[in-house]
Protein backbone atom coordinates (compact mmCIF):
# COMPACT_ATOMS: atom_id res chain seq x y z
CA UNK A 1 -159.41 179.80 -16.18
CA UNK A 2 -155.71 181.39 -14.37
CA UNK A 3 -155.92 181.61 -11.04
CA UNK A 4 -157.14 185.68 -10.75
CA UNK A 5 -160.11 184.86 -12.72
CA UNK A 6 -161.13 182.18 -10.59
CA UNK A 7 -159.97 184.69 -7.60
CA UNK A 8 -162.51 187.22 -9.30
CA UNK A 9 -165.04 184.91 -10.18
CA UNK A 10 -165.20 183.32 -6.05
CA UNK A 11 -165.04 186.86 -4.80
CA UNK A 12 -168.39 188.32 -7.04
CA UNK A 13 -170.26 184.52 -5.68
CA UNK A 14 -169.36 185.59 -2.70
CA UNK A 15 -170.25 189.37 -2.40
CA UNK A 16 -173.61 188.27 -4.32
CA UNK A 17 -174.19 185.27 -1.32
CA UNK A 18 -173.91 188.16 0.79
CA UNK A 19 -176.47 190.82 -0.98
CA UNK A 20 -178.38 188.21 -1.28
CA UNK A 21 -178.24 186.90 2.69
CA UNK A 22 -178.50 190.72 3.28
CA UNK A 23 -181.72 191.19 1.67
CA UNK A 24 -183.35 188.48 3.29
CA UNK A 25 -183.13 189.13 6.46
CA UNK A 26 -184.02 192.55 5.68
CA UNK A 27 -187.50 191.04 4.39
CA UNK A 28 -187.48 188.79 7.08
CA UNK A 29 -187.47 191.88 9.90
CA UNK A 30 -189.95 193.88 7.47
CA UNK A 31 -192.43 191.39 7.83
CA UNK A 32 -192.00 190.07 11.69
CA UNK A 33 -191.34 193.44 12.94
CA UNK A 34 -193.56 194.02 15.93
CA UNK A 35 -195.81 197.51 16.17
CA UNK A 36 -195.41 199.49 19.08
CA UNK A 37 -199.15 199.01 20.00
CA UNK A 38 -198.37 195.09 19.56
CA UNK A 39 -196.33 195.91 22.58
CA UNK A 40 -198.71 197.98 24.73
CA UNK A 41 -201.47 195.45 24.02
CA UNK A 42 -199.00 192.88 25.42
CA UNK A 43 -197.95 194.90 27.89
CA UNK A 44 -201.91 195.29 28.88
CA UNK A 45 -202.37 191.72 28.83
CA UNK A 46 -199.97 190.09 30.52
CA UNK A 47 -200.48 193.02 33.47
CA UNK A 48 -204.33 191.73 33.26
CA UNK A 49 -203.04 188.06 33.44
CA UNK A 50 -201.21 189.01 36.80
CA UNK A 51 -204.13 190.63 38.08
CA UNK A 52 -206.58 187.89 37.72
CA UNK A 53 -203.93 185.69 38.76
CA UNK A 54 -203.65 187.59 42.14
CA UNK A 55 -207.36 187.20 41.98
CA UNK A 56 -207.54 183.64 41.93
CA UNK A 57 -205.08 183.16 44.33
CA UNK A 58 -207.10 185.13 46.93
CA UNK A 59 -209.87 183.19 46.09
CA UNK A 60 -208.54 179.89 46.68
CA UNK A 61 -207.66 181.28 49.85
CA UNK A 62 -210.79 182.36 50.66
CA UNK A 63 -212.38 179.23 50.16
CA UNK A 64 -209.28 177.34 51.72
CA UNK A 65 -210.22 179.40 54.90
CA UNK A 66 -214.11 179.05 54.43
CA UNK A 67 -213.69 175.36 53.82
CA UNK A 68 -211.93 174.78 57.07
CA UNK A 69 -214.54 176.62 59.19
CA UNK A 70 -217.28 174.58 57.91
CA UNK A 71 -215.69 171.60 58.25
CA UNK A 72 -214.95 172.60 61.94
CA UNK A 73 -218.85 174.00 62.14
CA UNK A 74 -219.89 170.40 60.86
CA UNK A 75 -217.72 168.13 63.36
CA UNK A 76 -219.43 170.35 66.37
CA UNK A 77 -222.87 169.86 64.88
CA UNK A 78 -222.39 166.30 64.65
CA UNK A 79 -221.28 165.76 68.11
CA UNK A 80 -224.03 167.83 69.00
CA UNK A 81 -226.34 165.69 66.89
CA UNK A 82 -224.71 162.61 68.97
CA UNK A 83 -224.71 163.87 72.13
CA UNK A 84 -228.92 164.84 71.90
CA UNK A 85 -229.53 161.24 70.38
CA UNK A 86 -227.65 159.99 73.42
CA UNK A 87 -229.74 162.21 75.90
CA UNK A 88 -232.97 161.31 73.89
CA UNK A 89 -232.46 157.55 73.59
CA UNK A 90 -231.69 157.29 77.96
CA UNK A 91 -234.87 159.62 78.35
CA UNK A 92 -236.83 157.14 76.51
CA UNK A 93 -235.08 154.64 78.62
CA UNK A 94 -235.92 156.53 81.58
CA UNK A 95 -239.72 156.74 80.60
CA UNK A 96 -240.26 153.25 79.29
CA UNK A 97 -238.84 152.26 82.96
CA UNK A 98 -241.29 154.83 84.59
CA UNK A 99 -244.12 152.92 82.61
CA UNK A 100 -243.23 149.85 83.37
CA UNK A 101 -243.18 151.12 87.19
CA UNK A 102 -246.66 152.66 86.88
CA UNK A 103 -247.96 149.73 85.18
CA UNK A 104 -246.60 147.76 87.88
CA UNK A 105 -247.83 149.98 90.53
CA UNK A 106 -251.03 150.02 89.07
CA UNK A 107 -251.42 146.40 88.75
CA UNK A 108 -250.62 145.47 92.54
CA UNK A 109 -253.11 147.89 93.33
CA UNK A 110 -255.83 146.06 91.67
């Protein structure tokens, strides 16, 4: 083989490499191309997905909010709570003294 034939020979390999490359990716972009309504429907989507992400968010504020308002509405209820079982246990106190007193009262009267 001289030298032009194997000068011939590299340069059809080489344009047929190519066709061949060519053609490929031709099939390749046939097959993966993406419709137009693919693209709306994503389009759709991903504007639903922000949406409901907004959503969310403003519900986890909500109950961030609502959260911290009963937990405020609780602590004031319990120290209400505490402050009646304080004034209930000294009336009880108080009255068990004014028994004792009557009772006493009663017996030096006999």
């Amino acid at each position: 083989m001289s030298r032009t034939e194997f000068v011939v020979a590299a340069a059809i390999i080489l344009f047929v490499a190519f066709c061949l490359g060519w053609f490929a990716n031709w099939l390749v972009h046939r097959f993966t191309r993406v419709a137009a309504n693919d693209v709306a429907e994503l389009d759709r989507m991903s504007q639903e997905l922000h949406e409901a992400e907004e959503t969310r968010d403003q519900a986890i504020t909500y109950l961030q909010q609502r959260e911290a308002e009963l937990t405020n509405q609780l602590g004031q209820t319990e120290a209400e709570l505490r402050a009646a079982m304080d004034g209930l246990r000294e009336a009880r106190h108080e009255a068990e003294e004014l028994r004792a007193h009557i009772s006493r009262m009663q017996g030096a009267s006999n």
